[in-house]
C-alpha atoms as a PDB file:
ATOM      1  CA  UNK A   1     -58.651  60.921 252.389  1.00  0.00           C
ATOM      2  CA  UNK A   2     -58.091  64.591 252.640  1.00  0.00           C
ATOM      3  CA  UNK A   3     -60.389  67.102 253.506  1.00  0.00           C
ATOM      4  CA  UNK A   4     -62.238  68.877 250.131  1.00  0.00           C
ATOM      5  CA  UNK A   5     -61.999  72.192 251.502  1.00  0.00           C
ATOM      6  CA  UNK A   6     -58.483  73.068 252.327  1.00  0.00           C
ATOM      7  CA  UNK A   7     -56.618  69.407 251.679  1.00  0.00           C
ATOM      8  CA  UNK A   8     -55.725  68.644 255.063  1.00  0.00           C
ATOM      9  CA  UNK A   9     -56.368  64.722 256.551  1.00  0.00           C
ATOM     10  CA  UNK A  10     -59.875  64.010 257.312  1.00  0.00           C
ATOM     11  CA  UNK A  11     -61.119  63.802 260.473  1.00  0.00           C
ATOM     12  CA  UNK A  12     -63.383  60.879 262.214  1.00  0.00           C
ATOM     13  CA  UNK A  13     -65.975  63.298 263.788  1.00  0.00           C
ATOM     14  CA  UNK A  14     -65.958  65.864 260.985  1.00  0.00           C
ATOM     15  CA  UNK A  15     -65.940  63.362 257.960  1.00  0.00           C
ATOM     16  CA  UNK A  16     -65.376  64.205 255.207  1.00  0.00           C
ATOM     17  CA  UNK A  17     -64.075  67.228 256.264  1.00  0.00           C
ATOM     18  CA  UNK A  18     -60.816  67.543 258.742  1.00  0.00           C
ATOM     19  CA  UNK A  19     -62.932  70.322 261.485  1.00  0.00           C
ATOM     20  CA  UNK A  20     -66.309  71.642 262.023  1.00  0.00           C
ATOM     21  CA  UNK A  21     -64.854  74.764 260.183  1.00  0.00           C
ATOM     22  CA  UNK A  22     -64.176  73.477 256.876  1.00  0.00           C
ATOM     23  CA  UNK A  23     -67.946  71.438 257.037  1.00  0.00           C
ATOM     24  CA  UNK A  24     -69.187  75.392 257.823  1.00  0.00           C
ATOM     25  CA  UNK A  25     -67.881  76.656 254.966  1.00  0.00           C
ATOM     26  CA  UNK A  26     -69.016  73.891 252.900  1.00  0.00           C
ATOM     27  CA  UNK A  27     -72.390  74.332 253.915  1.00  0.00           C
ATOM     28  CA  UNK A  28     -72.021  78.400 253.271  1.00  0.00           C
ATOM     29  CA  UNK A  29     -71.055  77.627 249.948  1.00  0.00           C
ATOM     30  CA  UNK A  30     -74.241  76.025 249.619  1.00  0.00           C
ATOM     31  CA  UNK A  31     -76.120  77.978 251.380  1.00  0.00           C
ATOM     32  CA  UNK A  32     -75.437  80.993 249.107  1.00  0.00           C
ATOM     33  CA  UNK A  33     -75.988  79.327 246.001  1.00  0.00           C
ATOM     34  CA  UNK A  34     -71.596  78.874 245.129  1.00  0.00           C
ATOM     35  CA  UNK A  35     -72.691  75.808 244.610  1.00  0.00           C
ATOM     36  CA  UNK A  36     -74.908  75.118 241.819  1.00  0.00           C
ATOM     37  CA  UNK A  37     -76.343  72.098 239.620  1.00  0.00           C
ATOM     38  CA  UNK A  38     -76.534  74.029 235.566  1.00  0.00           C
ATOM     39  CA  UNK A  39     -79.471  73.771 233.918  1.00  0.00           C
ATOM     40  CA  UNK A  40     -80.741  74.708 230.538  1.00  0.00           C
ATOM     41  CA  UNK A  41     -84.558  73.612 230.946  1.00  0.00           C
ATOM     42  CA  UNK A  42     -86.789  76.603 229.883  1.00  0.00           C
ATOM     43  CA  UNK A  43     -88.727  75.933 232.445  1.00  0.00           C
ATOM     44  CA  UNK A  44     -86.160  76.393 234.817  1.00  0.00           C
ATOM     45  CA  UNK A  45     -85.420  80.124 233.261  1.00  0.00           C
ATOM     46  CA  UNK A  46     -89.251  81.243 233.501  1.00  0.00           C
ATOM     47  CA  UNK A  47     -89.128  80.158 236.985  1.00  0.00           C
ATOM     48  CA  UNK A  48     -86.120  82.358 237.946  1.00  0.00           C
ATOM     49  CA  UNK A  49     -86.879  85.502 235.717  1.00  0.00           C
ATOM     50  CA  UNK A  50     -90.447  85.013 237.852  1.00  0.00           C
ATOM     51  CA  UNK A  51     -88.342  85.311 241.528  1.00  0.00           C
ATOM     52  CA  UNK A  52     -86.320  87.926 240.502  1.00  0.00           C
ATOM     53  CA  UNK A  53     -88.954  89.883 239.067  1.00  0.00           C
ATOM     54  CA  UNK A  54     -90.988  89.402 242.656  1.00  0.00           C
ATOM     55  CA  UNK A  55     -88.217  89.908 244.416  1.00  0.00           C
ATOM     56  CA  UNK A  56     -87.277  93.428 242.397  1.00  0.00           C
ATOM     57  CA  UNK A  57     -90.910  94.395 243.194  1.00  0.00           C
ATOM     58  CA  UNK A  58     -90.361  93.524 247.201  1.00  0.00           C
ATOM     59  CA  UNK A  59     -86.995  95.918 247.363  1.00  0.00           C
ATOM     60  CA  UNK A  60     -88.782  98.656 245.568  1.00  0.00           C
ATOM     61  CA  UNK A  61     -91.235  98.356 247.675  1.00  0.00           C
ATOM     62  CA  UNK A  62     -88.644  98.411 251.226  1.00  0.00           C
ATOM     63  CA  UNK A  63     -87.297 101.799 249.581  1.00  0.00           C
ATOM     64  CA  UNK A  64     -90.497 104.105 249.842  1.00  0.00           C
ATOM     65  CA  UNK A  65     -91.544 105.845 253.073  1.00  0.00           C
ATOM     66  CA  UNK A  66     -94.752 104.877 254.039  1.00  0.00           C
END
């Protein structure tokens, strides 16, 4: 078995990675949304047009002196 993020054998205590590095990066990649399930539920796109909106407002918001 060979590790998914750069190829090299897996190892025992990082499985299924080969190091501790490779099973960071992995989880970065998750962690900042590379990794991603599609969707093309409606729902789903009133949901995010809703954060982003919110979250527009919030760095508006950061920019003005109080």
């Amino acid at each position: 078995m060979t590790c998914p993020i750069c190829g090299k054998p897996v190892e025992k205590e990082a499985r299924p990675f080969c190091s501790k590095r490779c099973a960071d990066v992995d989880l970065s990649r998750w962690l900042n949304g590379s990794y991603a399930v599609p969707s093309e539920d409606p729902d789903d796109f009133d949901e995010l047009e809703e954060a982003l909106t919110k979250e527009a407002g919030k760095a508006e918001g950061r920019g003005r002196p109080h």
